[in-house]
C-alpha atoms as a PDB file:
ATOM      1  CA  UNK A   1      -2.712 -45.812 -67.939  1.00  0.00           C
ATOM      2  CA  UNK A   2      -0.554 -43.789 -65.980  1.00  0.00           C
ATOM      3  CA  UNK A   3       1.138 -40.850 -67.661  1.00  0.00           C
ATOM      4  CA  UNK A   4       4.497 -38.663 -66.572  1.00  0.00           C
ATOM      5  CA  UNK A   5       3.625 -34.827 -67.131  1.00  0.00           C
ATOM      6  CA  UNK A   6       5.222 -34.837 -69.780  1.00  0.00           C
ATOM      7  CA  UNK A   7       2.470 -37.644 -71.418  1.00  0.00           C
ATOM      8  CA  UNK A   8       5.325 -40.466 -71.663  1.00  0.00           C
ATOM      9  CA  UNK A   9       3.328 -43.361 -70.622  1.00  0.00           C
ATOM     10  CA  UNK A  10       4.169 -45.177 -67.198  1.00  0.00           C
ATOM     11  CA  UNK A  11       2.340 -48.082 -67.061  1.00  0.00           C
ATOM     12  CA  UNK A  12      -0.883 -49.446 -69.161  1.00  0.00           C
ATOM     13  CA  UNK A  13      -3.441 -51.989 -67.613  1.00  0.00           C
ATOM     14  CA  UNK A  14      -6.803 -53.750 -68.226  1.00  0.00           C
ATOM     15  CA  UNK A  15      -9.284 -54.042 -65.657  1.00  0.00           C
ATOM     16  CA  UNK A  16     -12.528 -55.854 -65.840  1.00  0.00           C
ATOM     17  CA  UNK A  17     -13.841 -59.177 -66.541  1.00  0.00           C
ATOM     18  CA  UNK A  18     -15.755 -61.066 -69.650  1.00  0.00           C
ATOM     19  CA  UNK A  19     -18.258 -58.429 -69.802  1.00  0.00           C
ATOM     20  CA  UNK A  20     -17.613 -54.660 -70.135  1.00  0.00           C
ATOM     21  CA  UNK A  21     -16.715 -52.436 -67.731  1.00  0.00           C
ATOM     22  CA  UNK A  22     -17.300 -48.536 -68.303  1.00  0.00           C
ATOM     23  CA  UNK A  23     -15.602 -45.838 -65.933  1.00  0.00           C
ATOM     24  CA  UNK A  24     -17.886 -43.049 -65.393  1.00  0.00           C
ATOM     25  CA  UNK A  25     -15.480 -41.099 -62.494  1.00  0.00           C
ATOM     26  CA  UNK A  26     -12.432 -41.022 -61.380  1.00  0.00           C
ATOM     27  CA  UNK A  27     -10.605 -39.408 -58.339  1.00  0.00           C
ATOM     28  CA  UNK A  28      -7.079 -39.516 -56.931  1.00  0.00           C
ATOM     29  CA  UNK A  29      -6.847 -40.009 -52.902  1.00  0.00           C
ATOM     30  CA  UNK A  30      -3.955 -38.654 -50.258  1.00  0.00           C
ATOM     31  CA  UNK A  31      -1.539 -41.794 -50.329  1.00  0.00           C
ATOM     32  CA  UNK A  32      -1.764 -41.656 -54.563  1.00  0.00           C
ATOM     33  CA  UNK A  33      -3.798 -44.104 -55.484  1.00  0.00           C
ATOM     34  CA  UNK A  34      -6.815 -43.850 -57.778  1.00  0.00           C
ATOM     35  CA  UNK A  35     -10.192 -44.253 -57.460  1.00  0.00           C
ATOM     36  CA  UNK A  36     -13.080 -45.375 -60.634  1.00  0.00           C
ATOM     37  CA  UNK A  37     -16.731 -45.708 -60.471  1.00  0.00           C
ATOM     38  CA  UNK A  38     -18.735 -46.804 -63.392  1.00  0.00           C
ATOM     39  CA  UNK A  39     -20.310 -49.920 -64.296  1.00  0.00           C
ATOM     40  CA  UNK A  40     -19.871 -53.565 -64.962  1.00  0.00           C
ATOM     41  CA  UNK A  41     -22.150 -56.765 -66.482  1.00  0.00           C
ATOM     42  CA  UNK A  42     -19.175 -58.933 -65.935  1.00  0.00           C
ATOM     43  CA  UNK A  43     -20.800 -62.155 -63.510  1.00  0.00           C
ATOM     44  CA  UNK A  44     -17.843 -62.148 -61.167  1.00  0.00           C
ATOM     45  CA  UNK A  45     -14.874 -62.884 -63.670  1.00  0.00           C
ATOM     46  CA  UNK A  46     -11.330 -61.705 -64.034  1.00  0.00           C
ATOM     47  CA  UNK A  47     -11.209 -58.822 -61.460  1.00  0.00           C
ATOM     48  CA  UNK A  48     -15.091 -58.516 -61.075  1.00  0.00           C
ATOM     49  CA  UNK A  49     -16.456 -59.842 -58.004  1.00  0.00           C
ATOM     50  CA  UNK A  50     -19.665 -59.618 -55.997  1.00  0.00           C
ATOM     51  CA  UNK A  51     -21.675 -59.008 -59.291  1.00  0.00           C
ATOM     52  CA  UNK A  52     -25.646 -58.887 -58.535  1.00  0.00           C
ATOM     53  CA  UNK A  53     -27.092 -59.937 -61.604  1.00  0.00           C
ATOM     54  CA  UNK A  54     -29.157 -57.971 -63.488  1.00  0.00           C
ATOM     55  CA  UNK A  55     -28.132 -55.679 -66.389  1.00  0.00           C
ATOM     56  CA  UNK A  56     -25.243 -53.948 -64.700  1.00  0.00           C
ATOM     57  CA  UNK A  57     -23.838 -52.960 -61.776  1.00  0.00           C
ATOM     58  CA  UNK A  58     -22.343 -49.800 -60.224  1.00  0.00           C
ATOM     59  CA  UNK A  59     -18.587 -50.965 -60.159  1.00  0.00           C
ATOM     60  CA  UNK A  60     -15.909 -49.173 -57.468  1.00  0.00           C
ATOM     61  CA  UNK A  61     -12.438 -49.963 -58.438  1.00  0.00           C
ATOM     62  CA  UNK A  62      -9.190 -49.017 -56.141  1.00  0.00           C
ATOM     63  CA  UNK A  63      -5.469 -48.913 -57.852  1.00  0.00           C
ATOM     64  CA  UNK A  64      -2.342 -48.022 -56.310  1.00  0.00           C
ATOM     65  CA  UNK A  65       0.350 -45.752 -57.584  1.00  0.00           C
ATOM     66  CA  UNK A  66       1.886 -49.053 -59.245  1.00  0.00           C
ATOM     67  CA  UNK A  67      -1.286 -49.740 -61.040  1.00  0.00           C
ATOM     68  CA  UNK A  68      -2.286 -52.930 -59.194  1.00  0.00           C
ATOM     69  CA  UNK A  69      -5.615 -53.345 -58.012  1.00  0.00           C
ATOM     70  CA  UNK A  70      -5.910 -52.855 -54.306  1.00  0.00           C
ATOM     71  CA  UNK A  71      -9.505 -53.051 -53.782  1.00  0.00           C
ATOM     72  CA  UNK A  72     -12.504 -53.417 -55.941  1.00  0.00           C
ATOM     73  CA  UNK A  73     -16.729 -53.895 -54.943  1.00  0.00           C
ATOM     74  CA  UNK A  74     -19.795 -54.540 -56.600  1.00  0.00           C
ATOM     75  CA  UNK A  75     -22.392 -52.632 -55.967  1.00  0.00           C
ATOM     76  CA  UNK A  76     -26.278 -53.074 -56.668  1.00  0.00           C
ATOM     77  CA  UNK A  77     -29.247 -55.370 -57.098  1.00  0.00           C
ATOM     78  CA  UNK A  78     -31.133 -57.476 -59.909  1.00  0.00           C
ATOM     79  CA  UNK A  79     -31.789 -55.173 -61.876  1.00  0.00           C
ATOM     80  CA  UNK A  80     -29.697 -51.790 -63.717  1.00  0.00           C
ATOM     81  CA  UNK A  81     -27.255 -49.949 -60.847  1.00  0.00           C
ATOM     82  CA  UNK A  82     -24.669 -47.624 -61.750  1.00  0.00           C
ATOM     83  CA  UNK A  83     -21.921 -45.417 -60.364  1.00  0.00           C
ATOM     84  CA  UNK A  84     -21.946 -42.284 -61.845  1.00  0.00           C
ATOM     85  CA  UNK A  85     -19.665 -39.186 -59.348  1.00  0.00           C
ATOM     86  CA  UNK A  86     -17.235 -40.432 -57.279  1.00  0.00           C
ATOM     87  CA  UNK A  87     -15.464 -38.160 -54.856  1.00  0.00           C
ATOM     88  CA  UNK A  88     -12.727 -38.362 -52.296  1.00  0.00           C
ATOM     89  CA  UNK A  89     -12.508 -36.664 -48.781  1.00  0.00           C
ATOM     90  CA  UNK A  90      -9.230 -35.623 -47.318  1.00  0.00           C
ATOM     91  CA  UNK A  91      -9.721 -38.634 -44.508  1.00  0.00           C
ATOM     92  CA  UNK A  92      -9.993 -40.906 -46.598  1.00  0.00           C
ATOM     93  CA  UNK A  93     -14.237 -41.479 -46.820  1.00  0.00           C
ATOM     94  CA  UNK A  94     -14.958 -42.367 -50.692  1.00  0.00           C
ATOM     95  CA  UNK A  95     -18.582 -40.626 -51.628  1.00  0.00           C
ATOM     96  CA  UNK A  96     -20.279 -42.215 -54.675  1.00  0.00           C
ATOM     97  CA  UNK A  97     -23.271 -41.456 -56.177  1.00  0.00           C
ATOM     98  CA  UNK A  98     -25.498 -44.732 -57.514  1.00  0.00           C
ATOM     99  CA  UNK A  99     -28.252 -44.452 -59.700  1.00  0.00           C
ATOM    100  CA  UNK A 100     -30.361 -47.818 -59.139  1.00  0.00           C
ATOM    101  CA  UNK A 101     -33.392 -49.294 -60.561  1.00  0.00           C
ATOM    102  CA  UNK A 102     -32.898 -52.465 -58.322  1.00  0.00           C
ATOM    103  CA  UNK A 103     -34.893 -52.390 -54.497  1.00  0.00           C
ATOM    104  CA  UNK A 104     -32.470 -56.020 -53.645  1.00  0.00           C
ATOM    105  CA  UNK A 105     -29.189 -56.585 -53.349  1.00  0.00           C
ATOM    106  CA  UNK A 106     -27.103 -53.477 -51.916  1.00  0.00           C
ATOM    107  CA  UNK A 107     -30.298 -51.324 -52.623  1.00  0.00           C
ATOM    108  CA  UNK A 108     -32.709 -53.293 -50.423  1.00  0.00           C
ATOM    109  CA  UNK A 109     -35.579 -51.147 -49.028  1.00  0.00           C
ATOM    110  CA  UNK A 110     -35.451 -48.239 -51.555  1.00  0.00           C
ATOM    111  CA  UNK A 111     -38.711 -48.117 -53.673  1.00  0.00           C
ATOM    112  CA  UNK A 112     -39.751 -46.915 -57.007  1.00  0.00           C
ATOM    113  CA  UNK A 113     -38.213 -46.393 -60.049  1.00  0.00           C
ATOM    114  CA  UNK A 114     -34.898 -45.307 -60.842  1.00  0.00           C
ATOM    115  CA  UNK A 115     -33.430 -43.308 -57.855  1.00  0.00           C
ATOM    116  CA  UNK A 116     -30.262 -41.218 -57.364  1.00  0.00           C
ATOM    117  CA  UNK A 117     -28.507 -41.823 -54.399  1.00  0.00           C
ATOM    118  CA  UNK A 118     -25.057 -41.208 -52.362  1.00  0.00           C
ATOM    119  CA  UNK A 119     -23.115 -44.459 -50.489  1.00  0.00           C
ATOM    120  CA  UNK A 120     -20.655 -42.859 -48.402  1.00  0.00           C
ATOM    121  CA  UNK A 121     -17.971 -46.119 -48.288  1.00  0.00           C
ATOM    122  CA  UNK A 122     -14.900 -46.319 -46.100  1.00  0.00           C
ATOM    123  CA  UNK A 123     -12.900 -47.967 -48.370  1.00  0.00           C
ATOM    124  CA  UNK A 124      -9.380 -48.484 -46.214  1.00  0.00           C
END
């Protein structure tokens, strides 16, 4: 939701798809939209697309000032991937850090178990 500074609500809207959807981070970029990492299990429905199977994956969701969804990406393998910082350079570069248990998908080539690390994504 969006809220005035005074905390009179703006707008209110769902996100997600049939699944659940959890927002870990959040961060607000130069032209005001707003930026969410988390998770989803949703298997590409509603606003959840690209969805890799597995338990979850790290979710990256774009709104604009209006609240409507301008971008959103899946992002992970078959197994648990997450999005847990996200964080927003002045031009424009989104950082977020994934934590992945999946070596498929998006994470293709990284070994081992559960690893931290940073996808630095253009997103405009």
């Amino acid at each position: 939701m969006k809220l005035t500074k005074d905390g009179n609500m703006v707008w209110q809207k769902c996100f997600g798809g049939t699944g659940t959807e959890t927002v870990l981070s959040a961060g607000a970029t130069s032209d005001n939209s707003v930026m969410f990492t988390g998770l989803t299990d949703s298997n590409n429905s509603g606003d959840v697309f690209g969805y890799h199977g597995g338990a979850a994956d790290a979710w990256i969701l774009q709104l604009n000032a209006s609240g409507q969804m301008v971008r959103q990406k899946c992002w992970g393998g078959s197994c648990y991937d997450s999005g847990s910082t996200l964080s927003i350079t002045n031009d424009g570069n989104v950082t977020v850090c994934v934590q992945t248990d999946s070596s498929d998908g998006d994470a293709v080539g990284l070994a081992g178990m559960r690893k931290h690390l940073s996808c630095m994504l253009r997103m405009r």
